[in-house]
N, C-alpha and C. Protein backbone atom coordinates (compact mmCIF):
# COMPACT_ATOMS: atom_id res chain seq x y z
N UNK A 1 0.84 -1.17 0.00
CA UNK A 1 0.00 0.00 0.00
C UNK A 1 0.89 1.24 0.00
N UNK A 2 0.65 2.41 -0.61
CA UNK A 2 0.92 3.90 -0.53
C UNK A 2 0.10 4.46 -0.15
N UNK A 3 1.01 5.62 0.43
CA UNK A 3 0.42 6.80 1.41
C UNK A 3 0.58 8.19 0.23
N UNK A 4 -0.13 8.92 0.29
CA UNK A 4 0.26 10.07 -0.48
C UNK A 4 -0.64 11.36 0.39
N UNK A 5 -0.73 12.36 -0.20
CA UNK A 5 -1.53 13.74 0.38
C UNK A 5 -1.61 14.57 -1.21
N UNK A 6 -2.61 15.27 -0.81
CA UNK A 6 -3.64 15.84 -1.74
C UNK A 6 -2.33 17.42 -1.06
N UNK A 7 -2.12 18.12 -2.48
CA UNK A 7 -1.58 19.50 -1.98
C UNK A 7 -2.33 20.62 -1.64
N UNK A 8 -3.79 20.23 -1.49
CA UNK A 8 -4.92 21.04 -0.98
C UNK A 8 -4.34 21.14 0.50
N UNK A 9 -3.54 20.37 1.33
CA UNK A 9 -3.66 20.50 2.35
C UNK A 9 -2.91 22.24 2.67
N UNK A 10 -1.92 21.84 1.65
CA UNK A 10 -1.24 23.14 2.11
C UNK A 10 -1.47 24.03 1.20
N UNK A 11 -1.82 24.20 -0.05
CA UNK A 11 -1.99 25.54 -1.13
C UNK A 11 -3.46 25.16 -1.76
N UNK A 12 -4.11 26.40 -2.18
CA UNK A 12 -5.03 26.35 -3.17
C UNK A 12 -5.12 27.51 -3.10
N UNK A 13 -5.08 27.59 -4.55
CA UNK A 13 -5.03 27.13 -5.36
C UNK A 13 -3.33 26.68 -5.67
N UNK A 14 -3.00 25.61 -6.58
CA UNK A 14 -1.53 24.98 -6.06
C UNK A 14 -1.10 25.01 -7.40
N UNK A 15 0.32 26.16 -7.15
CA UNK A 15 1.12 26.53 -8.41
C UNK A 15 2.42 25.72 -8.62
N UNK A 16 3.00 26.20 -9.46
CA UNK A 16 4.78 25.59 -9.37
C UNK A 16 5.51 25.79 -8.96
N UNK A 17 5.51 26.85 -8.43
CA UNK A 17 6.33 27.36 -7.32
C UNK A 17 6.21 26.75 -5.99
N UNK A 18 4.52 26.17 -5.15
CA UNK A 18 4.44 26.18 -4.38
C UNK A 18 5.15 24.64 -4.49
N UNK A 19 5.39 24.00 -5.50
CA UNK A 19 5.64 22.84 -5.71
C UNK A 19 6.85 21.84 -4.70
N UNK A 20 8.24 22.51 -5.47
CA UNK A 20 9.28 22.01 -4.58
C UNK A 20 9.36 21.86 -3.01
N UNK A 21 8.87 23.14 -2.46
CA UNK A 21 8.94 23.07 -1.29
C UNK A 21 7.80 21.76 -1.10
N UNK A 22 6.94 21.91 -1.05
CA UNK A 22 5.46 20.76 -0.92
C UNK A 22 6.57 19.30 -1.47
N UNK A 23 6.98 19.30 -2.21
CA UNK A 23 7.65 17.87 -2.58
C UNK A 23 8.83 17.46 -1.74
N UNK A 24 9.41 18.20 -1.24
CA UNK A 24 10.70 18.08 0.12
C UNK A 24 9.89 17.80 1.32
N UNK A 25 8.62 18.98 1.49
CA UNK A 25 7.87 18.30 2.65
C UNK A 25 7.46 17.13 2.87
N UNK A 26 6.76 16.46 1.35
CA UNK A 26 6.19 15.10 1.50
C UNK A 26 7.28 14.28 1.70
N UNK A 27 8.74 14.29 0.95
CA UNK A 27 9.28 12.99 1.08
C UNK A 27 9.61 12.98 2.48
N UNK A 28 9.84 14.07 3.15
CA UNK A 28 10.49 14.33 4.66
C UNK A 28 9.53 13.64 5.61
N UNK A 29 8.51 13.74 5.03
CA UNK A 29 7.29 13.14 6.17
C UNK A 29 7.08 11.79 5.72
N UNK A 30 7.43 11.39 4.80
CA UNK A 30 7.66 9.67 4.58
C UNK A 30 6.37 9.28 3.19
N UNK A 31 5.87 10.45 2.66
CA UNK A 31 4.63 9.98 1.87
C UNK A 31 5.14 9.37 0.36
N UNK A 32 4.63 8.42 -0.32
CA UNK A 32 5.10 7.47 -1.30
C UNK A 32 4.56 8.92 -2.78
N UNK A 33 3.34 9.56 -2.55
CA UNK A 33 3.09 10.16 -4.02
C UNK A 33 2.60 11.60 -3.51
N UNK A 34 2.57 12.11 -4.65
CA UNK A 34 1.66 13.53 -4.38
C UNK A 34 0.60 13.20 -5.58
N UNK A 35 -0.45 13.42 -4.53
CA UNK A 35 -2.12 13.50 -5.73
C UNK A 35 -2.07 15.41 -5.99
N UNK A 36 -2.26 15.13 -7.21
CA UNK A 36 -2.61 16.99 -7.33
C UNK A 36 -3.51 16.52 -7.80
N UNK A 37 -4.34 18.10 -7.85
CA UNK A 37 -5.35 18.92 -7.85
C UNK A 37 -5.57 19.14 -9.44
N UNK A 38 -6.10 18.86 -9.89
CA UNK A 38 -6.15 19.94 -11.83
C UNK A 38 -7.46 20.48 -11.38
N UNK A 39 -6.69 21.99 -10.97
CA UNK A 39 -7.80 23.17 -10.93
C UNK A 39 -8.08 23.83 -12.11
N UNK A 40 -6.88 23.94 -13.52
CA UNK A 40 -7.33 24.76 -14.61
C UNK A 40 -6.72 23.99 -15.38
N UNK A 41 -7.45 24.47 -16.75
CA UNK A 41 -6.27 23.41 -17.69
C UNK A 41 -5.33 24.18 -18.48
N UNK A 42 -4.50 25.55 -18.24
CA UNK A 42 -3.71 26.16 -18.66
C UNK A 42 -2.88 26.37 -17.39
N UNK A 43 -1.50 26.84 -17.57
CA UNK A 43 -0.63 27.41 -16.83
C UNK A 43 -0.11 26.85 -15.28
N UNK A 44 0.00 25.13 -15.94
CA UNK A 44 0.66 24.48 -14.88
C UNK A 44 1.59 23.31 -15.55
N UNK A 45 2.83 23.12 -15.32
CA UNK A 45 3.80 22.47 -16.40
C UNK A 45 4.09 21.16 -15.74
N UNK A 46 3.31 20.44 -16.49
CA UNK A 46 2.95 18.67 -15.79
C UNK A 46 4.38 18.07 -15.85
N UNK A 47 4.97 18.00 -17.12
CA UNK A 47 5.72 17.21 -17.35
C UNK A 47 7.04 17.48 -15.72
N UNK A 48 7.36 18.86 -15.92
CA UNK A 48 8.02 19.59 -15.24
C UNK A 48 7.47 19.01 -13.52
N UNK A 49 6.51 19.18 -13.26
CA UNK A 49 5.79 18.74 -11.83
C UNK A 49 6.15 17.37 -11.83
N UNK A 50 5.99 16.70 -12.87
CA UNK A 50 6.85 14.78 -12.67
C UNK A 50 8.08 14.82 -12.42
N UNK A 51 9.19 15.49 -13.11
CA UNK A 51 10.29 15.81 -12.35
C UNK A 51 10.55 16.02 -11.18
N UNK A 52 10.20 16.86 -10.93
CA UNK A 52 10.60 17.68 -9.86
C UNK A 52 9.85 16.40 -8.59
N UNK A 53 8.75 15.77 -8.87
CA UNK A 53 8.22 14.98 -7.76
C UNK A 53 9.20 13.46 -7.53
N UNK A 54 9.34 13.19 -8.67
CA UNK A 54 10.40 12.31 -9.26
C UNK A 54 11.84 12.57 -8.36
N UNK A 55 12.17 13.52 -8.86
CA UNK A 55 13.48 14.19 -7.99
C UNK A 55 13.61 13.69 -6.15
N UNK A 56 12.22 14.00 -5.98
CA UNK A 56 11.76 13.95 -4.43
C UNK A 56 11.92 12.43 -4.32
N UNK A 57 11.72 11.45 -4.71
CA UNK A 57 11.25 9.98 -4.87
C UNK A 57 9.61 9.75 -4.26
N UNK A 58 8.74 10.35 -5.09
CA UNK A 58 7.56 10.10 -5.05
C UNK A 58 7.07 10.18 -6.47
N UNK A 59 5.63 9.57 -6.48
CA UNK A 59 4.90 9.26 -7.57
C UNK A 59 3.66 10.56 -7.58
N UNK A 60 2.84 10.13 -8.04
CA UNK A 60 1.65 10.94 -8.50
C UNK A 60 0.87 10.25 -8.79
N UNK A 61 -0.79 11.02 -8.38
CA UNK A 61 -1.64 10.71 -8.40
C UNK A 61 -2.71 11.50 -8.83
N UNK A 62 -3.64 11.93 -9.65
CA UNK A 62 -4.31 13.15 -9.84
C UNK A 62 -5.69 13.37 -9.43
N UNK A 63 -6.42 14.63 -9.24
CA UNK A 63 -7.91 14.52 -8.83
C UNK A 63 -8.13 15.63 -9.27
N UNK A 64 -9.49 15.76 -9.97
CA UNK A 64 -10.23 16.47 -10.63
C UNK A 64 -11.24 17.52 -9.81
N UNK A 65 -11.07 18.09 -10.30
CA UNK A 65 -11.69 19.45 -9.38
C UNK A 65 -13.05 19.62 -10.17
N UNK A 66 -14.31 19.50 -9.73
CA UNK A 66 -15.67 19.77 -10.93
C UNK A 66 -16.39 20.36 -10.27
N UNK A 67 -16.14 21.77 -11.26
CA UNK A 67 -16.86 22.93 -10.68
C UNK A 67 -18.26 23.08 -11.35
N UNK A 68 -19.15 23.91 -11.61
CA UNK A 68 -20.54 24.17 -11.86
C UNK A 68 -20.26 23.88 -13.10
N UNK A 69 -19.62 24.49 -14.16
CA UNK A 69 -19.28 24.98 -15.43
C UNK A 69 -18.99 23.34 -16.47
N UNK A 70 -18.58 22.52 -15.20
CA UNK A 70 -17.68 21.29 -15.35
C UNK A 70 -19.06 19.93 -15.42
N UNK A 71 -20.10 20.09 -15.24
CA UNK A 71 -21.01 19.16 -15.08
C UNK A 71 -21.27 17.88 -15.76
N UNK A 72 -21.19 16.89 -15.73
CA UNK A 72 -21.14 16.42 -16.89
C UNK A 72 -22.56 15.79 -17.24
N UNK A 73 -23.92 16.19 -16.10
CA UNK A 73 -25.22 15.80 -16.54
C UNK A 73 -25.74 16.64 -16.24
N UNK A 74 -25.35 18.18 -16.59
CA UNK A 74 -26.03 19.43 -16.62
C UNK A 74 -27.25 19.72 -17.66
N UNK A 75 -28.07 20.21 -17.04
CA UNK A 75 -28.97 20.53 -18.78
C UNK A 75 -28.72 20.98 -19.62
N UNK A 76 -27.44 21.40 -20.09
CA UNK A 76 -27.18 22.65 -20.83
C UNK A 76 -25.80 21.64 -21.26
N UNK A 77 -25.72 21.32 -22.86
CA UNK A 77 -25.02 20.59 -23.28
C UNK A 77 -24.18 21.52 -23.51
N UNK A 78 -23.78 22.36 -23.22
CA UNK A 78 -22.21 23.55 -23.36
C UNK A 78 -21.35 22.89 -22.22
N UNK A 79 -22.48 23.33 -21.04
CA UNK A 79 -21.67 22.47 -20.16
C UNK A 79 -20.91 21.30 -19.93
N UNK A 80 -21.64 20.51 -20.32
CA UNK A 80 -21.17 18.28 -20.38
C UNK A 80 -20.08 18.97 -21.57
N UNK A 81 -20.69 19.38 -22.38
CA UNK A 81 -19.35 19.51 -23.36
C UNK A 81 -17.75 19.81 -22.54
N UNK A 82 -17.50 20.84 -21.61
CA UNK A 82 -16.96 21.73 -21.17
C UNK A 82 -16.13 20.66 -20.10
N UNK A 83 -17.81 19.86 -19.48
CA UNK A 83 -16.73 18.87 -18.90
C UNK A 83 -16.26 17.63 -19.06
N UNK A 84 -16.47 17.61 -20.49
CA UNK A 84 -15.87 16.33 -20.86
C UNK A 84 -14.47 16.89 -20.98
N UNK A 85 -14.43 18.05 -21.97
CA UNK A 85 -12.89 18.23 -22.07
C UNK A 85 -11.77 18.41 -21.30
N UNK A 86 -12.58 18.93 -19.74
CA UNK A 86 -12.07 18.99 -18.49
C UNK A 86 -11.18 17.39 -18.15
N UNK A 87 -12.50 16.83 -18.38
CA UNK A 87 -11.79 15.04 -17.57
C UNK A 87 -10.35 14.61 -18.92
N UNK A 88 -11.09 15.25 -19.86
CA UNK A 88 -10.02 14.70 -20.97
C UNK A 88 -8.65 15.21 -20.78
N UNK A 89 -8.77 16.72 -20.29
CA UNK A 89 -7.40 17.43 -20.16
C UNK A 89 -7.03 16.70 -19.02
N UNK A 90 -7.80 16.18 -17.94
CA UNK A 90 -7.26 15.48 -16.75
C UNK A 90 -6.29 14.43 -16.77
N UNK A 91 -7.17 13.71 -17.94
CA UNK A 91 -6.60 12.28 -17.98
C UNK A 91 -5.55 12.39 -18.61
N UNK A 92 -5.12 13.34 -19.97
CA UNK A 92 -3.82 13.55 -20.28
C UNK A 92 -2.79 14.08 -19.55
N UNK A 93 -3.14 14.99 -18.33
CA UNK A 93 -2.00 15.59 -17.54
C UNK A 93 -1.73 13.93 -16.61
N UNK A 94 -2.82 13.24 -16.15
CA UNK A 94 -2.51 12.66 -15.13
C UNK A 94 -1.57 11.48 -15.94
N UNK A 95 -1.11 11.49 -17.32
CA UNK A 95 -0.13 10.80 -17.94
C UNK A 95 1.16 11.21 -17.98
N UNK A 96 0.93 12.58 -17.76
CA UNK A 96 2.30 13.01 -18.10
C UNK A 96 2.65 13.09 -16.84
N UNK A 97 1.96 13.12 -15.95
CA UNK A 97 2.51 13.30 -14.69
C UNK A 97 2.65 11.73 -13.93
N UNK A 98 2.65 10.83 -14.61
CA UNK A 98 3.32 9.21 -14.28
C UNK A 98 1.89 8.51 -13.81
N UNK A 99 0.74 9.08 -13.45
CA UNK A 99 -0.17 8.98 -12.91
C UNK A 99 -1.27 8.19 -13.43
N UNK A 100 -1.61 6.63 -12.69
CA UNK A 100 -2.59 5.87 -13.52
C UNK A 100 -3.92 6.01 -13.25
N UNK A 101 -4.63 6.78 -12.59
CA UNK A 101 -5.71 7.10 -11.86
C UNK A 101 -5.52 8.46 -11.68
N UNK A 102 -6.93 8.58 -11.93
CA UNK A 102 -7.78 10.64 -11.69
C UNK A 102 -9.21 10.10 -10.65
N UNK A 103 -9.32 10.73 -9.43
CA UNK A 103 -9.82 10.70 -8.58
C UNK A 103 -10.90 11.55 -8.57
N UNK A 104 -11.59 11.79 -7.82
CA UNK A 104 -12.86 12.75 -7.48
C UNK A 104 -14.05 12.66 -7.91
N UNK A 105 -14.99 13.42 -7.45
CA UNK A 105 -16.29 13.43 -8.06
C UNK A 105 -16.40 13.52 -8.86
N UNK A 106 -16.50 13.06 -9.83
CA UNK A 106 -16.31 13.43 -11.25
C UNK A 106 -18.15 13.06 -11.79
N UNK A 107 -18.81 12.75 -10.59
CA UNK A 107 -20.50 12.66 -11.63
C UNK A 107 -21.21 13.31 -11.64
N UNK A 108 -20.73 14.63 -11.16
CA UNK A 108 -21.25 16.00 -11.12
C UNK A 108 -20.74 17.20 -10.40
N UNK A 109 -21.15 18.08 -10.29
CA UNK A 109 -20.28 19.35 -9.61
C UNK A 109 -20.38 19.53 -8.37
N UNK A 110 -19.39 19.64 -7.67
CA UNK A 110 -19.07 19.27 -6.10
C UNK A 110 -20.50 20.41 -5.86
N UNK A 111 -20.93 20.21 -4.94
CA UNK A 111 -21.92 20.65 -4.39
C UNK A 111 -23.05 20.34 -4.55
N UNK A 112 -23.09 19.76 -6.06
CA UNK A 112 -24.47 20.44 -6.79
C UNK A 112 -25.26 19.16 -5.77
N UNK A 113 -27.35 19.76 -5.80
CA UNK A 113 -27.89 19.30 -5.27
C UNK A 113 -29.17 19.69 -6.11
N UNK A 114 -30.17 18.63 -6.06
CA UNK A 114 -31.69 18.99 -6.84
C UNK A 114 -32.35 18.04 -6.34
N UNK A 115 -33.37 18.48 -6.64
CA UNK A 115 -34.22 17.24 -6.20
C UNK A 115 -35.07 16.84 -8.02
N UNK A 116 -35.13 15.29 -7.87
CA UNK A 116 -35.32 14.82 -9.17
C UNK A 116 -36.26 13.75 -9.09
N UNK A 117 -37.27 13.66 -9.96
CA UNK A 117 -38.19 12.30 -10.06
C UNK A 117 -37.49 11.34 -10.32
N UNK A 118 -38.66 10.40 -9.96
CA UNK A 118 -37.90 9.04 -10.57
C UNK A 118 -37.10 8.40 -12.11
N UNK A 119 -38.38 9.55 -12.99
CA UNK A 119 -37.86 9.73 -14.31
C UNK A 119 -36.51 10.76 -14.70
N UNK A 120 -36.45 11.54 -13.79
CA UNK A 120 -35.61 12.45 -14.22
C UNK A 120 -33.84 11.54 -13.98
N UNK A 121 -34.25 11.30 -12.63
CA UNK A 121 -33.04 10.65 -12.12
C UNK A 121 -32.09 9.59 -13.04
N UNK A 122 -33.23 8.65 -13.53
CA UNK A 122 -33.04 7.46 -14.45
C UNK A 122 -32.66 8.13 -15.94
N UNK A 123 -32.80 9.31 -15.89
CA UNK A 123 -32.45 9.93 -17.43
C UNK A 123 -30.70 10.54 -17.03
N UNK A 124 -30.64 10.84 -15.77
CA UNK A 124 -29.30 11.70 -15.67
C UNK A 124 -28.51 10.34 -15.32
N UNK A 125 -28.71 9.24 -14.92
CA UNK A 125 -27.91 8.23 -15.05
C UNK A 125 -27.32 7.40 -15.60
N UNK A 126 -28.37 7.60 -17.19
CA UNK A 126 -28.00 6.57 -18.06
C UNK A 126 -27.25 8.01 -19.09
N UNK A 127 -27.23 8.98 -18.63
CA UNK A 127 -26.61 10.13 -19.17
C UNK A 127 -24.67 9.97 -18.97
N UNK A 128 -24.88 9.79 -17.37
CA UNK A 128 -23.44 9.53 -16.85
C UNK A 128 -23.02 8.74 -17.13
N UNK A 129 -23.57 7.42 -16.66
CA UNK A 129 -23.10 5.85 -17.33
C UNK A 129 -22.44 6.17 -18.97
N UNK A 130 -23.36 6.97 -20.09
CA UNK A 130 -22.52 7.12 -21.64
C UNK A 130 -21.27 8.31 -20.88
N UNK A 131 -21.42 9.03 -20.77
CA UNK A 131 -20.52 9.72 -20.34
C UNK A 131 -19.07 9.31 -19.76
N UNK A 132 -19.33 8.66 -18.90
CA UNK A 132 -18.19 8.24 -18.12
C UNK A 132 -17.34 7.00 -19.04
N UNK A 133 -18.13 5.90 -19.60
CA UNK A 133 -17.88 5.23 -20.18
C UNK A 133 -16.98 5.80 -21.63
N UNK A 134 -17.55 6.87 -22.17
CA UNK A 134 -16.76 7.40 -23.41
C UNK A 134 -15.16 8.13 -23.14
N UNK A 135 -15.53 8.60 -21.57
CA UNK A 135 -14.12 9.09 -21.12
C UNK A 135 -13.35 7.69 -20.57
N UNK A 136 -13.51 6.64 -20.00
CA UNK A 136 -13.16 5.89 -19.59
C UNK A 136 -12.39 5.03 -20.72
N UNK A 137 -13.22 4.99 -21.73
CA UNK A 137 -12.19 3.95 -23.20
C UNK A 137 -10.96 5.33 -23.34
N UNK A 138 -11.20 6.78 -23.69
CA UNK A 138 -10.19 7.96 -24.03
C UNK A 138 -9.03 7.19 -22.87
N UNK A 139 -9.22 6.82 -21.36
CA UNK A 139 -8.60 6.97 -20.52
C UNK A 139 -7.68 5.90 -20.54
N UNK A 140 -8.44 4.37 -20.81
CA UNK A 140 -7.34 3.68 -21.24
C UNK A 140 -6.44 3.59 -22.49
N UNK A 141 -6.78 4.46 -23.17
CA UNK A 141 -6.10 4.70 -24.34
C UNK A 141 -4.72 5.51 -23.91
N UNK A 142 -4.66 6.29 -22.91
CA UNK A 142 -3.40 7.06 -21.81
C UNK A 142 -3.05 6.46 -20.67
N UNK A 143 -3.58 4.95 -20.03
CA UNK A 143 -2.97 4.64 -19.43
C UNK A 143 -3.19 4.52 -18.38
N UNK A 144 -4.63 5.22 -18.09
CA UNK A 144 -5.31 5.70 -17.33
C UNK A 144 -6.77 5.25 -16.64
């Protein structure tokens, strides 16, 4: 078994800078990986973050952050669109970053809450089920 920590504990939002230091901390405290966070999908340098964690002698692990915008059984097909490409950009960083697994809620947007019939429910499920499943073949196709 491995131990790892989420870098939520100490930064968020969690840059490259905050990186090294956070990666000296973990190996010092004995943890096997660092799970990050994919809060955006611009202006964070994966390959570079495998190094540098690498350097440390730890692995990686990734988790998906799904915000409102990110839904993937929203009514509003801009959205599912928005977050498919989200999980997609996920699953490619969480390759480059050595990482065989992306974590989190990923069956809807952290918070979200409604109340739904019986019909409605059974429609947003067999919504997710295609959903997840179409990202899931993308995912083993990376490794993932």
């Amino acid at each position: 078994m491995k131990f790892g920590a989420n870098t939520w504990i100490w930064f968020s939002p969690f840059t490259m800078e905050d990186l090294t230091t956070t990666a000296a901390r973990m190996a010092e405290a004995g943890f096997d990986l660092i799970e990050f966070p994919i809060e955006a999908v611009d202006g964070f340098d994966y390959a570079t973050a495998a190094a540098i964690a690498h350097d440390h002698g730890l692995g990686a692990s990734t988790c998906a952050a799904m915000g409102p915008d990110r839904d993937l059984i929203h009514p509003h097909e801009s959205v599912r669109d928005n977050g498919l490409a989200y999980i997609r950009h996920c699953i490619e960083a969480s390759q480059t970053l050595g990482s065989s697994t992306l974590v989190g809620p990923i069956y809807s947007a952290v918070g979200r809450t409604w109340q739904a019939t019986p019909e409605e429910r059974a429609r947003d499920t067999d919504l997710l089920v295609t959903q997840l499943s179409n990202l899931a073949h993308y995912a083993a196709d990376y490794g993932v």
